[in-house]
PDB file of N, CA and C in Angstrom:
ATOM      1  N   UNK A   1     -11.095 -52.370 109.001  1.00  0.00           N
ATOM      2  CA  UNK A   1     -12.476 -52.435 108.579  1.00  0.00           C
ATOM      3  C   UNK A   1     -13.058 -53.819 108.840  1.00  0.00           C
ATOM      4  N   UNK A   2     -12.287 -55.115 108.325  1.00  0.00           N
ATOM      5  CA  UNK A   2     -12.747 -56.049 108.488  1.00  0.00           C
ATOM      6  C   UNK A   2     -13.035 -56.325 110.059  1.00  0.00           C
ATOM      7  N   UNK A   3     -12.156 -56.078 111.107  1.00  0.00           N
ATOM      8  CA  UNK A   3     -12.145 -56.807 112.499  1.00  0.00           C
ATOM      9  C   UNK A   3     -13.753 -55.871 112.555  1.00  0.00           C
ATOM     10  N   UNK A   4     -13.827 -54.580 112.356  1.00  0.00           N
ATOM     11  CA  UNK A   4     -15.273 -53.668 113.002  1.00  0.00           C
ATOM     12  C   UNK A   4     -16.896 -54.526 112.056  1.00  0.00           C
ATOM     13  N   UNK A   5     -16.523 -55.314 111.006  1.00  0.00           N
ATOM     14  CA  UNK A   5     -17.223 -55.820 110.390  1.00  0.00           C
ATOM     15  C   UNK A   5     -18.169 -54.922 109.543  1.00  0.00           C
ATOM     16  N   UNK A   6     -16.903 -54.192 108.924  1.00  0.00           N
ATOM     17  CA  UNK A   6     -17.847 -52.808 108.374  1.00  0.00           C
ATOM     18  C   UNK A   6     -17.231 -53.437 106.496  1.00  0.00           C
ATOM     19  N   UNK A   7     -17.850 -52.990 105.193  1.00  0.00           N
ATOM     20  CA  UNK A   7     -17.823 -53.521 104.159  1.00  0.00           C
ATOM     21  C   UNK A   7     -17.108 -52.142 103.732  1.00  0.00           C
ATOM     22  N   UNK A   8     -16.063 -52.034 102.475  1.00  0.00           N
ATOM     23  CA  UNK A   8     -15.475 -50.940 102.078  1.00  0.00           C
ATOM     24  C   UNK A   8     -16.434 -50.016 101.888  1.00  0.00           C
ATOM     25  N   UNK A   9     -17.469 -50.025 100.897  1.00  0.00           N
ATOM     26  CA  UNK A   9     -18.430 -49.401 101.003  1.00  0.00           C
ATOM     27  C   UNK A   9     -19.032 -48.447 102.221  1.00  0.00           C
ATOM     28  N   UNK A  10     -19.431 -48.693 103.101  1.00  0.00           N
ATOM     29  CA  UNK A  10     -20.036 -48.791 104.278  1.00  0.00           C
ATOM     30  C   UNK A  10     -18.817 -47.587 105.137  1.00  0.00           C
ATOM     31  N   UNK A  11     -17.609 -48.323 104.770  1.00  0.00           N
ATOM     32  CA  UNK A  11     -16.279 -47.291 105.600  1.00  0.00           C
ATOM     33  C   UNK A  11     -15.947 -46.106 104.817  1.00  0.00           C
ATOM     34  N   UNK A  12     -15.893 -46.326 103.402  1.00  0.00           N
ATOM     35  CA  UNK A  12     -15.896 -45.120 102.582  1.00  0.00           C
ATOM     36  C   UNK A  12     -17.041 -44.105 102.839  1.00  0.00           C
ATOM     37  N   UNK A  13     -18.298 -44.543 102.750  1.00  0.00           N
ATOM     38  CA  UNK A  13     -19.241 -43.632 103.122  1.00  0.00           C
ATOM     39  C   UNK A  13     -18.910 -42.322 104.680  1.00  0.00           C
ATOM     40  N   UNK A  14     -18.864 -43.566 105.516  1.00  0.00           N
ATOM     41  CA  UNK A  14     -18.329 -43.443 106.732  1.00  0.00           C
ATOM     42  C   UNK A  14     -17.012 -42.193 107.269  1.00  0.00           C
ATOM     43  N   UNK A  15     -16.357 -42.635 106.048  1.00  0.00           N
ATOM     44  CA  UNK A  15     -14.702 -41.886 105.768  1.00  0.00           C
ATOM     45  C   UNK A  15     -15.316 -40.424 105.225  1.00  0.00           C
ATOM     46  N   UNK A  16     -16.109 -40.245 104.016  1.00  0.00           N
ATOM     47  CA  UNK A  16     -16.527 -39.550 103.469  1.00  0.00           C
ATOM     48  C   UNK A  16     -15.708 -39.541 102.020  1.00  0.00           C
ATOM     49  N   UNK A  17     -15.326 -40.467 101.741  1.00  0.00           N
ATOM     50  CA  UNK A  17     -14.219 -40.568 100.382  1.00  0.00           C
ATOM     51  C   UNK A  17     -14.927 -41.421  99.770  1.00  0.00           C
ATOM     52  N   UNK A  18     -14.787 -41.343  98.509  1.00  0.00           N
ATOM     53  CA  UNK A  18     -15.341 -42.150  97.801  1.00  0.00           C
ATOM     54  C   UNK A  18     -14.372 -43.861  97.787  1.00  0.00           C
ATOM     55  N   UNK A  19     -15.736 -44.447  97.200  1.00  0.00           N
ATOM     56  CA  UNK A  19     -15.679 -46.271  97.498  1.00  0.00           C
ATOM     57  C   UNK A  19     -13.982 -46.378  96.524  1.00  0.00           C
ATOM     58  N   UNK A  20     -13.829 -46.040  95.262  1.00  0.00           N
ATOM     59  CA  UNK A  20     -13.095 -46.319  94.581  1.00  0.00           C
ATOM     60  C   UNK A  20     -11.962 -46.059  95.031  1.00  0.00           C
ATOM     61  N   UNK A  21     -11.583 -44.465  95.496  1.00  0.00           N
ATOM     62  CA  UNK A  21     -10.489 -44.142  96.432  1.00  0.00           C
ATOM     63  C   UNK A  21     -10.017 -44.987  97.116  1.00  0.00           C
ATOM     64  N   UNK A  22     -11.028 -45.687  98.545  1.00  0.00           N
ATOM     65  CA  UNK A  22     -10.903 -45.816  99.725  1.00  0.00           C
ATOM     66  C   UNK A  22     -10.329 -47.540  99.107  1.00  0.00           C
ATOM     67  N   UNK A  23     -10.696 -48.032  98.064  1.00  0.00           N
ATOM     68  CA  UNK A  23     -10.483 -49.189  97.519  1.00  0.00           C
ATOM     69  C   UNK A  23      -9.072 -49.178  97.033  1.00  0.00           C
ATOM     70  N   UNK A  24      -8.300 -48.309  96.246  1.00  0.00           N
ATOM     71  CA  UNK A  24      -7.011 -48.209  95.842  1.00  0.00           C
ATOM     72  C   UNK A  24      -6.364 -47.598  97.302  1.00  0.00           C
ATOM     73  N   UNK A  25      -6.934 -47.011  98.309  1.00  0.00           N
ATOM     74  CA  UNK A  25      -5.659 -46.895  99.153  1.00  0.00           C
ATOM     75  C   UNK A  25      -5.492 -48.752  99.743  1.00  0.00           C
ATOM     76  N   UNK A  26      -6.850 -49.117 100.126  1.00  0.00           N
ATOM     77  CA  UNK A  26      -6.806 -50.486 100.796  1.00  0.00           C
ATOM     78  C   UNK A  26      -5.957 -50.979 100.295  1.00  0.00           C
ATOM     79  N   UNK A  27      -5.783 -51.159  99.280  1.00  0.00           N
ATOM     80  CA  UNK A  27      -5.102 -52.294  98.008  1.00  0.00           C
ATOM     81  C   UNK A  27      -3.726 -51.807  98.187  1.00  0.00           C
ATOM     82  N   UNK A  28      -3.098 -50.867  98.547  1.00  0.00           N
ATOM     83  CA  UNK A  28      -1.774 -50.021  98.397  1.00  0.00           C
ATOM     84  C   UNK A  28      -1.549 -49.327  97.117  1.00  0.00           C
ATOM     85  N   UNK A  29      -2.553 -49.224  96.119  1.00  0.00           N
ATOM     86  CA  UNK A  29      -2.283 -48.633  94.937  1.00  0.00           C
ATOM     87  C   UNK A  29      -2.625 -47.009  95.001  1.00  0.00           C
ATOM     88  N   UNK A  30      -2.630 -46.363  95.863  1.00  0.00           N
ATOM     89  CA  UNK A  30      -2.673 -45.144  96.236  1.00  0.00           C
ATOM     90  C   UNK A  30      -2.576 -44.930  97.442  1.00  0.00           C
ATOM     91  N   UNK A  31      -1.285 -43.380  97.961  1.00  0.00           N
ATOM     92  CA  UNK A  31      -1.786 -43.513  99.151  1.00  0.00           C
ATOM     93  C   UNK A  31      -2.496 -41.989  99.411  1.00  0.00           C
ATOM     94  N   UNK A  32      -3.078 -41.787 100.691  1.00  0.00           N
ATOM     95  CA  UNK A  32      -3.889 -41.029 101.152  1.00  0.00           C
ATOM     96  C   UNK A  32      -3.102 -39.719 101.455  1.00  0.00           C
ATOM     97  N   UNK A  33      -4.315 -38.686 101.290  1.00  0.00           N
ATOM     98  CA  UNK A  33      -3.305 -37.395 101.495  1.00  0.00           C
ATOM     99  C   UNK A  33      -3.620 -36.867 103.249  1.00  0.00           C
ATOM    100  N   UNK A  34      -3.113 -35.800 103.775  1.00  0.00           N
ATOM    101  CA  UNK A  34      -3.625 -35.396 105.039  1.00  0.00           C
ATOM    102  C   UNK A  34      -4.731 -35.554 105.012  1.00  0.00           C
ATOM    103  N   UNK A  35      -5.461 -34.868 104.260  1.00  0.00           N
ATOM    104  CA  UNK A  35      -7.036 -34.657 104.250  1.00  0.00           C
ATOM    105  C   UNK A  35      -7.685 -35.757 104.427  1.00  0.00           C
ATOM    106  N   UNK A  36      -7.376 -36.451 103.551  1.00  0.00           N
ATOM    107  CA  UNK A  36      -7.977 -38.003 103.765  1.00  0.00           C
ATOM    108  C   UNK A  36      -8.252 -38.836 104.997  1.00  0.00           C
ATOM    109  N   UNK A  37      -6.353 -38.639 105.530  1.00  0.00           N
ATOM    110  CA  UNK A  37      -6.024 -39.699 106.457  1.00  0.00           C
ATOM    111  C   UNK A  37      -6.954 -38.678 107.849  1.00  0.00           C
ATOM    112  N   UNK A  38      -7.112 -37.931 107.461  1.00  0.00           N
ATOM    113  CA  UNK A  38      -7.735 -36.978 108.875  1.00  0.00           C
ATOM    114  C   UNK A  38      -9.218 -37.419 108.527  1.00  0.00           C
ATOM    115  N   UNK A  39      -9.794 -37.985 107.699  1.00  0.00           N
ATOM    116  CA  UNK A  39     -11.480 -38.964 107.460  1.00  0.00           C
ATOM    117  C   UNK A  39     -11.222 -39.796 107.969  1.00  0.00           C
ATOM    118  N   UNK A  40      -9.911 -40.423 107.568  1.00  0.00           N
ATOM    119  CA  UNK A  40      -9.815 -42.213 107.910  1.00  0.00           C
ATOM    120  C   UNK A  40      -9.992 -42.046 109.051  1.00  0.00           C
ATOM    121  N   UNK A  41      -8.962 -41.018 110.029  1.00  0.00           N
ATOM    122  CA  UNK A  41      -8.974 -41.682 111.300  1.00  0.00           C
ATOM    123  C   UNK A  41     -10.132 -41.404 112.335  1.00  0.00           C
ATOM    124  N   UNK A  42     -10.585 -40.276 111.540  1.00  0.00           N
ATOM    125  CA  UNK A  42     -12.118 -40.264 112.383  1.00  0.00           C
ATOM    126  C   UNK A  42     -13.252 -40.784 112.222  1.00  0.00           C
ATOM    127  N   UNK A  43     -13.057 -41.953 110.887  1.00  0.00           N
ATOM    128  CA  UNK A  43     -14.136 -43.001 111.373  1.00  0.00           C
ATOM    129  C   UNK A  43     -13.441 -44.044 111.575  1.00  0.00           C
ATOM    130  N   UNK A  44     -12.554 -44.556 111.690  1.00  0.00           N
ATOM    131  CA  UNK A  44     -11.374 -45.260 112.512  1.00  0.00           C
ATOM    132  C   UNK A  44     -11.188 -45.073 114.004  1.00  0.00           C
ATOM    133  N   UNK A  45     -11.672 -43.942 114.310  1.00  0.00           N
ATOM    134  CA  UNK A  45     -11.560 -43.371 115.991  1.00  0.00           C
ATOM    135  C   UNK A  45     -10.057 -43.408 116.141  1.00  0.00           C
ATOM    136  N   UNK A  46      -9.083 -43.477 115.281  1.00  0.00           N
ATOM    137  CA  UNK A  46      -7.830 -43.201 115.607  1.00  0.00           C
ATOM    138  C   UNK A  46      -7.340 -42.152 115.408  1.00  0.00           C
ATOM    139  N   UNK A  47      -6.220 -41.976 116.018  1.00  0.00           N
ATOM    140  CA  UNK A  47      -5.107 -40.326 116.076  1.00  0.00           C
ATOM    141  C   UNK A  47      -5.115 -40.510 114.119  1.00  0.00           C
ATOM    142  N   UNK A  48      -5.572 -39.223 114.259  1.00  0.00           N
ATOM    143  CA  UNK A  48      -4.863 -38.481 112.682  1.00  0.00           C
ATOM    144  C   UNK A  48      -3.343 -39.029 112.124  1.00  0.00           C
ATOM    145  N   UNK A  49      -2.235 -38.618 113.560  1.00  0.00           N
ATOM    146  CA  UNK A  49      -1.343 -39.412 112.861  1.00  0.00           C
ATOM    147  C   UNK A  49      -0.267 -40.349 113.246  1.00  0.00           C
ATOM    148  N   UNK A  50      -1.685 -41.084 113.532  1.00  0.00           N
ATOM    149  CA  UNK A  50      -1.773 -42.473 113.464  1.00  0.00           C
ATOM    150  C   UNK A  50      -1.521 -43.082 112.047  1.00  0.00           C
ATOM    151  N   UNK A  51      -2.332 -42.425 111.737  1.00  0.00           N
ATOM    152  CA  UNK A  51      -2.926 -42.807 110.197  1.00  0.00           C
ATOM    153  C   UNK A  51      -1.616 -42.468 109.188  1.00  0.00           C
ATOM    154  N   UNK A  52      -1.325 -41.274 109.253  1.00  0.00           N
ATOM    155  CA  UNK A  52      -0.473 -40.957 108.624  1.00  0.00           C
ATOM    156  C   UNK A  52       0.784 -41.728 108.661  1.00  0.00           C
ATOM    157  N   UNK A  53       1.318 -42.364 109.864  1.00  0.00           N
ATOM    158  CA  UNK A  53       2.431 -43.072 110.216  1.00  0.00           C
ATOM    159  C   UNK A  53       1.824 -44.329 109.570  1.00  0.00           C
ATOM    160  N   UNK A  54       0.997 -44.665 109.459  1.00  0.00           N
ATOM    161  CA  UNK A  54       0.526 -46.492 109.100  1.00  0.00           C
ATOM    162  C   UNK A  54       0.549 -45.932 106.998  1.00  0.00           C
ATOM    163  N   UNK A  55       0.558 -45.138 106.662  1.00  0.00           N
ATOM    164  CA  UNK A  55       0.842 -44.541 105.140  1.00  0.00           C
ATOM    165  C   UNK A  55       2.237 -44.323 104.933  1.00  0.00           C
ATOM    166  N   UNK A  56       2.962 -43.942 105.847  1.00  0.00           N
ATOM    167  CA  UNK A  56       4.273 -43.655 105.719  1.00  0.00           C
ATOM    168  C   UNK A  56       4.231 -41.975 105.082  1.00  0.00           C
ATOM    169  N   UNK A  57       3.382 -40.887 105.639  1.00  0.00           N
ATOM    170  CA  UNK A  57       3.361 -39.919 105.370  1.00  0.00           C
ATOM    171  C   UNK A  57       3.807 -39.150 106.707  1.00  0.00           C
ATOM    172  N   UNK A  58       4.363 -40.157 107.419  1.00  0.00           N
ATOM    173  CA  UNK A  58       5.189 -39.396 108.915  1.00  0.00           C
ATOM    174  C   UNK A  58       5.777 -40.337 108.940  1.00  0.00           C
ATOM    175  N   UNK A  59       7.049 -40.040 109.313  1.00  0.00           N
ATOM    176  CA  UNK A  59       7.815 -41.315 109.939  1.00  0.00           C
ATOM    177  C   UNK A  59       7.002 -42.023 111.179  1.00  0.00           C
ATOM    178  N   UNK A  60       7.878 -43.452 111.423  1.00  0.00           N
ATOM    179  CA  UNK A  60       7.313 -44.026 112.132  1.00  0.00           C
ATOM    180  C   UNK A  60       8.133 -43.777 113.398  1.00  0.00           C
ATOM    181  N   UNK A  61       7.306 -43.979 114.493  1.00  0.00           N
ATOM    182  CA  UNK A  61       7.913 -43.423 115.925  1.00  0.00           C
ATOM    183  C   UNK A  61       8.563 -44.396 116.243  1.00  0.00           C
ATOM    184  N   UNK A  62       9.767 -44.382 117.184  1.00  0.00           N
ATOM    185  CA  UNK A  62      10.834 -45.621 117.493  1.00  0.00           C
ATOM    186  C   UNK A  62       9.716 -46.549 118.931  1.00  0.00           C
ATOM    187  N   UNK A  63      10.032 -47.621 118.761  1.00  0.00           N
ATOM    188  CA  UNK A  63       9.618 -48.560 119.558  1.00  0.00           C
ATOM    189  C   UNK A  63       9.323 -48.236 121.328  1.00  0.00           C
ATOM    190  N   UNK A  64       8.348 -47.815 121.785  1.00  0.00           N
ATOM    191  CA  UNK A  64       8.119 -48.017 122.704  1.00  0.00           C
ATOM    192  C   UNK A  64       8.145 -48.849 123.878  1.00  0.00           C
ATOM    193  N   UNK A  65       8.717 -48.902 125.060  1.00  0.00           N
ATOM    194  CA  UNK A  65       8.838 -49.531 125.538  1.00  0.00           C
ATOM    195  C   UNK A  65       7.320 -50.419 126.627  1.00  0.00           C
ATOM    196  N   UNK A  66       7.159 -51.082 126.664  1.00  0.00           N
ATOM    197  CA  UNK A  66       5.836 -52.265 126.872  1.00  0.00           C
ATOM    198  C   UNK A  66       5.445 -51.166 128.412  1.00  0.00           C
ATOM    199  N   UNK A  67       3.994 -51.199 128.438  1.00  0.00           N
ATOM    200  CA  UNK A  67       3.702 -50.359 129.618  1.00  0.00           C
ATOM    201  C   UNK A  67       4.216 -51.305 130.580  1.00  0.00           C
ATOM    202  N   UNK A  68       4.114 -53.166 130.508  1.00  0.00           N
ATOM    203  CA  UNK A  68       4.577 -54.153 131.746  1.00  0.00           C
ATOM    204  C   UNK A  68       5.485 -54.056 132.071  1.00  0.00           C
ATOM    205  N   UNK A  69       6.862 -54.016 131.073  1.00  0.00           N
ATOM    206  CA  UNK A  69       8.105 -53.926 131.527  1.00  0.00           C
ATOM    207  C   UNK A  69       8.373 -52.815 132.536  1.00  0.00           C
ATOM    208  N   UNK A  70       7.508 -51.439 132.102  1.00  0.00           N
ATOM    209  CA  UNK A  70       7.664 -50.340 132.724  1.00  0.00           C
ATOM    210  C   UNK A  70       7.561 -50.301 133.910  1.00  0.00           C
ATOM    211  N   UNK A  71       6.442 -51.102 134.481  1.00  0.00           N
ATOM    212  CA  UNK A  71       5.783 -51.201 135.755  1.00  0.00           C
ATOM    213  C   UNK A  71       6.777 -52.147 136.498  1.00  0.00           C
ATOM    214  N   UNK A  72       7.023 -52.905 136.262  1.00  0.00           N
ATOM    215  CA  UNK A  72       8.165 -53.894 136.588  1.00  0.00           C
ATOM    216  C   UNK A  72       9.121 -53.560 137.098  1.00  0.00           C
ATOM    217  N   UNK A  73       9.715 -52.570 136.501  1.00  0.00           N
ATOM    218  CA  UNK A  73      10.892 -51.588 136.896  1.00  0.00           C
ATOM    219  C   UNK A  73      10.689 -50.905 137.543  1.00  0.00           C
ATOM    220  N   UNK A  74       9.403 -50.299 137.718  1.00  0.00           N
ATOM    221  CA  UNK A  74       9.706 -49.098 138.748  1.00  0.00           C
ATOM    222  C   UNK A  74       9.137 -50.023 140.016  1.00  0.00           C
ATOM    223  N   UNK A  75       8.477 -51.334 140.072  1.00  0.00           N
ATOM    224  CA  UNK A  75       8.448 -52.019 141.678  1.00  0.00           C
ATOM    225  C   UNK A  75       9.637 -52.222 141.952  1.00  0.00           C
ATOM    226  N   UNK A  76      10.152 -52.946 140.997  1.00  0.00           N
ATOM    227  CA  UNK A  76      11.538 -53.454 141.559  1.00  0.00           C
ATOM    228  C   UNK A  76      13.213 -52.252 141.755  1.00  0.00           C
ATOM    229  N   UNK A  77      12.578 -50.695 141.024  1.00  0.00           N
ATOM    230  CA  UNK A  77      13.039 -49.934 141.626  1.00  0.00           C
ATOM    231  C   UNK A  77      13.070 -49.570 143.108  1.00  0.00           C
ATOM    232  N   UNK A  78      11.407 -49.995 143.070  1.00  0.00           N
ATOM    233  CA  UNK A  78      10.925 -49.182 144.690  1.00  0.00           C
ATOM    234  C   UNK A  78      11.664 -50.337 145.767  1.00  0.00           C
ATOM    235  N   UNK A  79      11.883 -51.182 145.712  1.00  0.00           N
ATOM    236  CA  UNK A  79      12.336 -51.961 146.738  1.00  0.00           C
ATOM    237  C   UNK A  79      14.160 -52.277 146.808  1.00  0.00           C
ATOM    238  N   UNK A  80      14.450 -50.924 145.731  1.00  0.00           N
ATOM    239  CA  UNK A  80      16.228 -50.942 146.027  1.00  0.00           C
ATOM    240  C   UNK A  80      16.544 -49.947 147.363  1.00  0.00           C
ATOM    241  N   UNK A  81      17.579 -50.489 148.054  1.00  0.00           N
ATOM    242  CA  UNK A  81      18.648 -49.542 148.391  1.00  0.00           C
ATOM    243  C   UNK A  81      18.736 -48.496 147.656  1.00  0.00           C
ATOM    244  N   UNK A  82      19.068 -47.002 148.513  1.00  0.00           N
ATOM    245  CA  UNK A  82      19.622 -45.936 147.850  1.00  0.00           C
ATOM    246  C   UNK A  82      21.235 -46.292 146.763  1.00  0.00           C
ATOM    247  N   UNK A  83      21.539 -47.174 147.228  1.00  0.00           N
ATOM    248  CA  UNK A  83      23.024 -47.682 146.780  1.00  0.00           C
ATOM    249  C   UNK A  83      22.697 -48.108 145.332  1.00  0.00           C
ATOM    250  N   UNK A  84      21.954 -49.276 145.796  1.00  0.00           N
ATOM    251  CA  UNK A  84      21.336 -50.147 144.758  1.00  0.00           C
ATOM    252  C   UNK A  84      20.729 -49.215 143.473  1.00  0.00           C
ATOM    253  N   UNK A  85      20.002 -48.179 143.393  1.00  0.00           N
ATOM    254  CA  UNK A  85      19.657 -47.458 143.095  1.00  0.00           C
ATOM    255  C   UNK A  85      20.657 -46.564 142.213  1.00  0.00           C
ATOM    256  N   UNK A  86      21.462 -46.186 142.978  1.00  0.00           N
ATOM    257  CA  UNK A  86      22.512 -45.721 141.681  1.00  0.00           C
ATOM    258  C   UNK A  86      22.883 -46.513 141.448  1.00  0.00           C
ATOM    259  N   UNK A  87      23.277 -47.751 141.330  1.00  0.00           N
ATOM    260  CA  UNK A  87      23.804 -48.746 140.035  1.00  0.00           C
ATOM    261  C   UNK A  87      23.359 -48.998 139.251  1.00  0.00           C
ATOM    262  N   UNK A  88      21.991 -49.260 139.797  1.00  0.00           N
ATOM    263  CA  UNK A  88      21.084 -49.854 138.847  1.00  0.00           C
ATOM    264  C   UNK A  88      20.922 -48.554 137.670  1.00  0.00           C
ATOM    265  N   UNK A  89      20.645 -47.076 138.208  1.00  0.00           N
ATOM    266  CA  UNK A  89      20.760 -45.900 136.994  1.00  0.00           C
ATOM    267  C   UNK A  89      22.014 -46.334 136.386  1.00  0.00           C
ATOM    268  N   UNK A  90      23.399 -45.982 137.274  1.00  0.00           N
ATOM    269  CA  UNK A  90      24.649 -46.062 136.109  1.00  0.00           C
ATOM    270  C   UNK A  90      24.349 -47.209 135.126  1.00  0.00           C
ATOM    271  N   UNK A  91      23.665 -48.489 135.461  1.00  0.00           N
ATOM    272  CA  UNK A  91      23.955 -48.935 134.525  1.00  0.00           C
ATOM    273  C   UNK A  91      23.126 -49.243 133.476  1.00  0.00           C
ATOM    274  N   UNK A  92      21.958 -48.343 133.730  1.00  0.00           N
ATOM    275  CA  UNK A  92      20.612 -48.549 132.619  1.00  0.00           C
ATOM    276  C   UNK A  92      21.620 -47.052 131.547  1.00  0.00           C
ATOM    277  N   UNK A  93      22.145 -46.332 132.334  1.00  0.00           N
ATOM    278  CA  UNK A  93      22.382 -45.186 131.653  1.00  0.00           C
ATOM    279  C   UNK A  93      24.088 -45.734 130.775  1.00  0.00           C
ATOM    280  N   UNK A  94      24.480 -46.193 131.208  1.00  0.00           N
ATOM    281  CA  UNK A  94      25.584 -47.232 130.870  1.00  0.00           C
ATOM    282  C   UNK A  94      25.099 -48.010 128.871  1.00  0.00           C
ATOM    283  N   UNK A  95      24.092 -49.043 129.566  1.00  0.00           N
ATOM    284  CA  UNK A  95      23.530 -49.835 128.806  1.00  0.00           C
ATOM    285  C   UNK A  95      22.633 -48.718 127.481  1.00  0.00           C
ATOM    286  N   UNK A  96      22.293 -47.625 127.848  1.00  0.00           N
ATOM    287  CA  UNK A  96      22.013 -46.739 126.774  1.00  0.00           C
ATOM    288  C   UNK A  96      22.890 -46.373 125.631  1.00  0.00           C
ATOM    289  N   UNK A  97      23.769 -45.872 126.203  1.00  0.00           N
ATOM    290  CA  UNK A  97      25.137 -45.135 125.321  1.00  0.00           C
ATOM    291  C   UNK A  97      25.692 -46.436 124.655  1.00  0.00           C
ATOM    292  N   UNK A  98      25.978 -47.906 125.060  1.00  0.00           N
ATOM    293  CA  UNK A  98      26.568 -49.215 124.644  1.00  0.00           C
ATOM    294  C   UNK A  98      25.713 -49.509 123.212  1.00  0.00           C
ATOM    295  N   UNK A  99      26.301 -50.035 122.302  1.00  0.00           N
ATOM    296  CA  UNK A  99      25.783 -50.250 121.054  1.00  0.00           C
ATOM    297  C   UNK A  99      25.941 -51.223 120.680  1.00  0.00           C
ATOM    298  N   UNK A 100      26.796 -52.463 121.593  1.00  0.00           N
ATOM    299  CA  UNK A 100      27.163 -53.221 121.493  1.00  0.00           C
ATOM    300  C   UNK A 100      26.318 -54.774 121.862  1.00  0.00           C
TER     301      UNK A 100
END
């Protein structure tokens, strides 16, 4: 709310929940139900559950990997050897299963 420069007021309206509600979820002294978090995130413009994961009413999804790194890898895929290429899998697929 603060970065959009919107006042609780103003976002509650917005949300369609009342000010007092929208004030005890802010605070962490309540949290939001589906219904709710499906207001929040549509005057939030975010995924529904989005919302729900930032409440802890979904788990949270495991760490994504960076879109840069991603891109990174697949140039420096594109310029392997076929050889090169399976090593480099065995050993990303290697480095998966390792816990170490």
């Amino acid at each position: 709310m603060k970065q959009r420069g919107w006042r609780l007021n103003q976002f509650a309206r917005l949300a369609g929940v009342s000010r007092a509600h929208t004030h005890r979820i802010a605070h962490g002294q309540a949290r939001p139900s589906a219904t709710i978090c499906k207001r929040l995130a549509a005057a939030l413009g975010l995924e529904e559950l989005e919302v729900m994961r930032r409440y802890d009413i979904l788990p949270q999804l495991p760490d994504a990997p960076d879109e840069r790194d991603l891109a990174e890898l697949a140039e420096i895929f594109a310029r392997l050897q076929p050889e090169q290429r399976r090593l480099a899998l065995a050993l990303v697929r290697f480095a998966e299963g390792w816990d170490g």
